[in-house]
PDB file of N, CA and C in Angstrom:
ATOM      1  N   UNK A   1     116.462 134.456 130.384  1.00  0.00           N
ATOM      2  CA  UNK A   1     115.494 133.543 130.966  1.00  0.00           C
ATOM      3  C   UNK A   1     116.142 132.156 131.083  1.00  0.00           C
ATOM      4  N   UNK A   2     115.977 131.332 132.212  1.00  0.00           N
ATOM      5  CA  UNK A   2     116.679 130.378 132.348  1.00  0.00           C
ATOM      6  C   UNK A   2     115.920 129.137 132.114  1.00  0.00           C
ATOM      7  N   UNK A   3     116.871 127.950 130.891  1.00  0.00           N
ATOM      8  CA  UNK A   3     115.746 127.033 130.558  1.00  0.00           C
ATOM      9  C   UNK A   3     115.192 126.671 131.220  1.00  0.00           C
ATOM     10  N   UNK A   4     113.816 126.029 130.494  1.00  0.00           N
ATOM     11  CA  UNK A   4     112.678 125.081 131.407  1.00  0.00           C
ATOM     12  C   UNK A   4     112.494 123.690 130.764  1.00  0.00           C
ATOM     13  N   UNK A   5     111.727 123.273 131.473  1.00  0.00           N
ATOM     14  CA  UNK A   5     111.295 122.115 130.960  1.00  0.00           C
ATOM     15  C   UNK A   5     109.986 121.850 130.880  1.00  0.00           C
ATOM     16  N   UNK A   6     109.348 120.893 129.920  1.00  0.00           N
ATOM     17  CA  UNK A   6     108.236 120.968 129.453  1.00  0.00           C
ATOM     18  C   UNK A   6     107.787 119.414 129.903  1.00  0.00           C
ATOM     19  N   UNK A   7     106.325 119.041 130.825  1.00  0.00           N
ATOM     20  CA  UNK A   7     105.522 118.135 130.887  1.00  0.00           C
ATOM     21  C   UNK A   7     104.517 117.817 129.813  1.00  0.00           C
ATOM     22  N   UNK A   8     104.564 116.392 128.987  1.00  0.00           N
ATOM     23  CA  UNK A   8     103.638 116.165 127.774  1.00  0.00           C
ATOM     24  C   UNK A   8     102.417 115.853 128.575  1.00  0.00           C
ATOM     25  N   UNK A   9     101.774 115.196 127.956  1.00  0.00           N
ATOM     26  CA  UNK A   9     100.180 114.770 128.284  1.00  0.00           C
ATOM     27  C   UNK A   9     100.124 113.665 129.365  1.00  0.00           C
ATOM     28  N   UNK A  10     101.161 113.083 128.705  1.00  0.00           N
ATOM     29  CA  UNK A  10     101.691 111.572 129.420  1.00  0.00           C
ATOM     30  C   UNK A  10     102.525 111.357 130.318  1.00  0.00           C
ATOM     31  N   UNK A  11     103.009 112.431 130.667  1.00  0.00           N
ATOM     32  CA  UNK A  11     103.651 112.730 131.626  1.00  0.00           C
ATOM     33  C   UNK A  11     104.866 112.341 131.554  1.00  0.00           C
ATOM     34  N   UNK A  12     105.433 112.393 130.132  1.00  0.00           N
ATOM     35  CA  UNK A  12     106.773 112.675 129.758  1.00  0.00           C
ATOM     36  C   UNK A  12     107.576 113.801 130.212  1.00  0.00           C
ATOM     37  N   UNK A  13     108.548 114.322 130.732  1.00  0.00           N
ATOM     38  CA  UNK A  13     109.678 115.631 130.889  1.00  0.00           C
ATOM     39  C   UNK A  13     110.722 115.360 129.855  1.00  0.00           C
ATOM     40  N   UNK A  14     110.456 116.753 129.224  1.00  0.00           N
ATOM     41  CA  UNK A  14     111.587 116.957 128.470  1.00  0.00           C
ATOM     42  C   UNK A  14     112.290 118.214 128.499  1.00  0.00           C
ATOM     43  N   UNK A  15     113.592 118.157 128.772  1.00  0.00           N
ATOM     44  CA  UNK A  15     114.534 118.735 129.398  1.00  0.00           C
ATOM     45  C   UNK A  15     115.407 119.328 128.411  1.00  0.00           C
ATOM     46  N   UNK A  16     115.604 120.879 128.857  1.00  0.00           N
ATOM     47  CA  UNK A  16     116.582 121.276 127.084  1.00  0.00           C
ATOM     48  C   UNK A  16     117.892 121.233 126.797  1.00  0.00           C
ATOM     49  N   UNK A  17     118.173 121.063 126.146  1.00  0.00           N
ATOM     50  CA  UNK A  17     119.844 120.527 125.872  1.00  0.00           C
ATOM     51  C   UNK A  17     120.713 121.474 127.032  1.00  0.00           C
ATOM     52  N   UNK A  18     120.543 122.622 127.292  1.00  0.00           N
ATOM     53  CA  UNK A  18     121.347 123.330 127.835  1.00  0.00           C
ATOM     54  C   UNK A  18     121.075 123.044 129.682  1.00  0.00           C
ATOM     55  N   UNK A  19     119.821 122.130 129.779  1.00  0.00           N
ATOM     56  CA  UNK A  19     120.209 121.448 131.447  1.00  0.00           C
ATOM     57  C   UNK A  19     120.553 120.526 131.590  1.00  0.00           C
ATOM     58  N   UNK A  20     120.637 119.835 129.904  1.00  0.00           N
ATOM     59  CA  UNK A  20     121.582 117.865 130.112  1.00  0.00           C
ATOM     60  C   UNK A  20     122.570 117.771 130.695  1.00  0.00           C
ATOM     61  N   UNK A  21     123.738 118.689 130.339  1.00  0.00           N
ATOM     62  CA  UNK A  21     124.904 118.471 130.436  1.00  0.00           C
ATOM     63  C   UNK A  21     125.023 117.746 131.971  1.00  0.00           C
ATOM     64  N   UNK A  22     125.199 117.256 132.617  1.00  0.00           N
ATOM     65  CA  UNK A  22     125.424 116.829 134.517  1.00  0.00           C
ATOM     66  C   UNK A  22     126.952 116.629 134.337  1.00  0.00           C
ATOM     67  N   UNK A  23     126.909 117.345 135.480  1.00  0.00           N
ATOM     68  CA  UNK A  23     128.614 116.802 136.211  1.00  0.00           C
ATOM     69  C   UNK A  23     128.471 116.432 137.076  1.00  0.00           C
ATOM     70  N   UNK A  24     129.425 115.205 137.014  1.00  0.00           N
ATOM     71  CA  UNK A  24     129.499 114.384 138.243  1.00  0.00           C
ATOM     72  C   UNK A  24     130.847 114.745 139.252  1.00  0.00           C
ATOM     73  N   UNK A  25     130.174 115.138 140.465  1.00  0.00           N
ATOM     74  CA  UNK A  25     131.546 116.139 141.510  1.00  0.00           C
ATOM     75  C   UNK A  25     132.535 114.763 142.062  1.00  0.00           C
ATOM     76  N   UNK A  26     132.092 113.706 141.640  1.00  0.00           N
ATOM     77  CA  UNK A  26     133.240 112.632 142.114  1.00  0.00           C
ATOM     78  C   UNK A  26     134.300 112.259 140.445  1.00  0.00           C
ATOM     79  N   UNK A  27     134.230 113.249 139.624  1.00  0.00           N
ATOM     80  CA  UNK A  27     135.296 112.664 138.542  1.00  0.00           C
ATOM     81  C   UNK A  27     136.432 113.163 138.823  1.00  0.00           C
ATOM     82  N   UNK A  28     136.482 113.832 139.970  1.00  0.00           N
ATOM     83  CA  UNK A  28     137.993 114.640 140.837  1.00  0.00           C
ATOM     84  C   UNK A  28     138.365 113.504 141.017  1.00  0.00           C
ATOM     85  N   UNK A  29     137.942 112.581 141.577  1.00  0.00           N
ATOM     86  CA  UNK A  29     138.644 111.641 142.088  1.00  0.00           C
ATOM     87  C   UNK A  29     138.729 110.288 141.625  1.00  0.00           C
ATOM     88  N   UNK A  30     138.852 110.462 140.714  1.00  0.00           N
ATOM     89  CA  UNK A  30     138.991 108.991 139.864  1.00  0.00           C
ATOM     90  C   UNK A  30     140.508 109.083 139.545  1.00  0.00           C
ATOM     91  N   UNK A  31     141.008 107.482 140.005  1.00  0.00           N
ATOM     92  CA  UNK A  31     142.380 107.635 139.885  1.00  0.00           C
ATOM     93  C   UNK A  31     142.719 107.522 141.202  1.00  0.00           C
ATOM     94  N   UNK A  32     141.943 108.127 142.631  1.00  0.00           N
ATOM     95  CA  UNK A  32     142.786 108.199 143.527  1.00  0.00           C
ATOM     96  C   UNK A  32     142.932 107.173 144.897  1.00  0.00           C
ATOM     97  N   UNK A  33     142.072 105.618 144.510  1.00  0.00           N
ATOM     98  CA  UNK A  33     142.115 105.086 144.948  1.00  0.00           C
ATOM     99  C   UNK A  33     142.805 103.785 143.866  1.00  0.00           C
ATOM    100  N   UNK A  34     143.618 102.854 144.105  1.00  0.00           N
ATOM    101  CA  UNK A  34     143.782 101.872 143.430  1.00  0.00           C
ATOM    102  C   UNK A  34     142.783 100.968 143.189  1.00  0.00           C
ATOM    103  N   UNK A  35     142.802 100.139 141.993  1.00  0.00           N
ATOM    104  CA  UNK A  35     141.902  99.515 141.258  1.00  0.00           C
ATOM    105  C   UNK A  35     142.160  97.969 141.862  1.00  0.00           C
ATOM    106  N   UNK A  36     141.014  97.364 142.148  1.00  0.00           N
ATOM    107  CA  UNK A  36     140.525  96.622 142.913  1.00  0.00           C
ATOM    108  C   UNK A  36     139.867  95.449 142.109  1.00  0.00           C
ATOM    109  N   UNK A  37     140.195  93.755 142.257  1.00  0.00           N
ATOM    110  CA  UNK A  37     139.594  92.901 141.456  1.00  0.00           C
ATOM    111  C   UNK A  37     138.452  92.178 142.725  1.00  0.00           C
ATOM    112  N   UNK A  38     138.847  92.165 143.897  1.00  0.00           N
ATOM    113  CA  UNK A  38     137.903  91.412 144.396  1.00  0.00           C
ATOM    114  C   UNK A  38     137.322  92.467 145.555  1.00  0.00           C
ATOM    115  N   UNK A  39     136.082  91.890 146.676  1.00  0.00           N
ATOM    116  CA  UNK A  39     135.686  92.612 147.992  1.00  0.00           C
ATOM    117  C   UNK A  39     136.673  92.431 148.882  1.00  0.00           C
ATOM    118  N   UNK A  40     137.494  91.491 149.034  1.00  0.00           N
ATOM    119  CA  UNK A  40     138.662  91.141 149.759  1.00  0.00           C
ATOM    120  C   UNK A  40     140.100  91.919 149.852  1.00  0.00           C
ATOM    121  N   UNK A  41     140.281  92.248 148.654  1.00  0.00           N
ATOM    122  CA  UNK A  41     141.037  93.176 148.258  1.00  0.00           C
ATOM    123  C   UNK A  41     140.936  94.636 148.949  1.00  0.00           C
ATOM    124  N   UNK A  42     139.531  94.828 148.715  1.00  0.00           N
ATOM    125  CA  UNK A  42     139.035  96.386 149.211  1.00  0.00           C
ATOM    126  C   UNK A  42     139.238  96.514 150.552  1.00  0.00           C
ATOM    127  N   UNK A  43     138.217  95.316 151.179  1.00  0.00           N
ATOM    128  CA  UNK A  43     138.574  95.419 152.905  1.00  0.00           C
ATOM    129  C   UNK A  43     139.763  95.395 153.109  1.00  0.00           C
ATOM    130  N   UNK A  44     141.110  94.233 152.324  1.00  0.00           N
ATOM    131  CA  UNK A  44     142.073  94.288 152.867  1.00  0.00           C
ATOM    132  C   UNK A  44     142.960  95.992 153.067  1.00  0.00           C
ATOM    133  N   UNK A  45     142.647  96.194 151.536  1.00  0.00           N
ATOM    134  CA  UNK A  45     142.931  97.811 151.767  1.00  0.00           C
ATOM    135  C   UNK A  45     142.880  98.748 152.714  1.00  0.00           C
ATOM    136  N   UNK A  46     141.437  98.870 153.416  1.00  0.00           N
ATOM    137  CA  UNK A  46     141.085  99.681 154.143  1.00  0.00           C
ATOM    138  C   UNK A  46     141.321  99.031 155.654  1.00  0.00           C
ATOM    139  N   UNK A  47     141.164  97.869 155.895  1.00  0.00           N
ATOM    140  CA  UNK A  47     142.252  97.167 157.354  1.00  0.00           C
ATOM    141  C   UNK A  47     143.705  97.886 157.355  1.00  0.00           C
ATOM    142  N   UNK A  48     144.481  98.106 156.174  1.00  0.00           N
ATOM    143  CA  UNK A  48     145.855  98.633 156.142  1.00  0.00           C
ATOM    144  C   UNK A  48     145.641  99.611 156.410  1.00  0.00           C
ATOM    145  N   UNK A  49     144.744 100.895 156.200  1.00  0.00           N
ATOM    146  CA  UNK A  49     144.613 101.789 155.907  1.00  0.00           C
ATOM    147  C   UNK A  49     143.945 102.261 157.640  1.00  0.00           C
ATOM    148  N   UNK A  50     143.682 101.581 158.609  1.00  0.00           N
ATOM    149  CA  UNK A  50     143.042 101.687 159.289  1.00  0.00           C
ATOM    150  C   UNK A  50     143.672 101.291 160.691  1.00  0.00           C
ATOM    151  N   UNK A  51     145.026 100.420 160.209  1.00  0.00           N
ATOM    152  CA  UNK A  51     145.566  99.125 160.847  1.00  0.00           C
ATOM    153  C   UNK A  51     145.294  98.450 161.945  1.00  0.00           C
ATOM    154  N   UNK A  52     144.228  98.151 161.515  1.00  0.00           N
ATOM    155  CA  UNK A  52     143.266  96.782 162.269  1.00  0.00           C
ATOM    156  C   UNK A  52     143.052  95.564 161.360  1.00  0.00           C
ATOM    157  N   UNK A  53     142.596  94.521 162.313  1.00  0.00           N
ATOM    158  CA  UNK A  53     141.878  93.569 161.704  1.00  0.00           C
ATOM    159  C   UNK A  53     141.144  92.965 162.106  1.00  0.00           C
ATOM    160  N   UNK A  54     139.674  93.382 161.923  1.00  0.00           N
ATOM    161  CA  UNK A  54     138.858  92.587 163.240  1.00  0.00           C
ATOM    162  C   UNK A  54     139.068  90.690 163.400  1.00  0.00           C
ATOM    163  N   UNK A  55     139.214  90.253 162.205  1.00  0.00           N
ATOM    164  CA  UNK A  55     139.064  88.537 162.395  1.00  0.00           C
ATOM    165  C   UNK A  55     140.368  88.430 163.844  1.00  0.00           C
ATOM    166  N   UNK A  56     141.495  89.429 163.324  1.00  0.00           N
ATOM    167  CA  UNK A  56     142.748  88.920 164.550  1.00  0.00           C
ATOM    168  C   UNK A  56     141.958  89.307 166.202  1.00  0.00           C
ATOM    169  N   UNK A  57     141.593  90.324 166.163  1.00  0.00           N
ATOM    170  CA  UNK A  57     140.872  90.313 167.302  1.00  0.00           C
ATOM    171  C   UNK A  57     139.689  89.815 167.587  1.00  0.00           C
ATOM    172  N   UNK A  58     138.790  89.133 166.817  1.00  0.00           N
ATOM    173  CA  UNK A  58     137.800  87.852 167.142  1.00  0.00           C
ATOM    174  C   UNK A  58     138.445  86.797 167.468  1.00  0.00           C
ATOM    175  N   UNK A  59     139.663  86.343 166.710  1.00  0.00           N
ATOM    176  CA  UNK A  59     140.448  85.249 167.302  1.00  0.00           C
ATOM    177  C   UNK A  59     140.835  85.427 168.612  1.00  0.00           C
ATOM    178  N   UNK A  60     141.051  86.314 168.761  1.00  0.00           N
ATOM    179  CA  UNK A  60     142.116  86.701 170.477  1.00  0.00           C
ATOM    180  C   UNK A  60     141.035  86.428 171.376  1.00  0.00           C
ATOM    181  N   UNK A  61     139.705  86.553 170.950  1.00  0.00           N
ATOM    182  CA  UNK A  61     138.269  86.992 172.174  1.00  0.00           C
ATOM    183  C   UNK A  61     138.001  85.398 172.399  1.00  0.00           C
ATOM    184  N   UNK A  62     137.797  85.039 171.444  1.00  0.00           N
ATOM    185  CA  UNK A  62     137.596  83.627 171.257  1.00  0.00           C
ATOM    186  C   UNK A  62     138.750  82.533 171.927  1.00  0.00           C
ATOM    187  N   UNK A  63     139.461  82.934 171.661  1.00  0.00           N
ATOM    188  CA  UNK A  63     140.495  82.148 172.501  1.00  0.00           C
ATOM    189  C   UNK A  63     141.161  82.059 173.848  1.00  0.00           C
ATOM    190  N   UNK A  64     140.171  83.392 174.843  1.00  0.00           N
ATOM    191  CA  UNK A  64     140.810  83.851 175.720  1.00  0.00           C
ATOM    192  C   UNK A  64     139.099  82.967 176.893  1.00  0.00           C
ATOM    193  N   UNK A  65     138.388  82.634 175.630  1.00  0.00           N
ATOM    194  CA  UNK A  65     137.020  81.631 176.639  1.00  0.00           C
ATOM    195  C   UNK A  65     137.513  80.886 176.888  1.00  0.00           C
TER     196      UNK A  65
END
């Protein structure tokens, strides 16, 4: 029989040790991006990663009025 879980009065759930356990399907990938101190950093990352940069081409649009 596969555990259950039980509703109190109060509408507490309590859940039995053997459905706590959770895995999380993203701990594969920890590690596989480099570690990052700022938001700047990240975008810059993913501009490389992408090799664009929108500000260079807002400049170009802008400068061609």
């Amino acid at each position: 029989m596969p555990p259950s879980s039980t509703i109190s009065s109060k509408g507490q759930v309590t859940v039995p040790i053997e459905a706590r356990p959770a895995t999380n399907p993203f701990t594969a990938y920890l590690g596989a991006f480099p570690a990052f101190s700022t938001r700047e950093e990240i975008n810059a990352y993913y501009r490389d990663l992408r090799d664009d940069d929108p500000w260079v081409e807002k400049e170009a649009e802008e400068g061609t009025q």
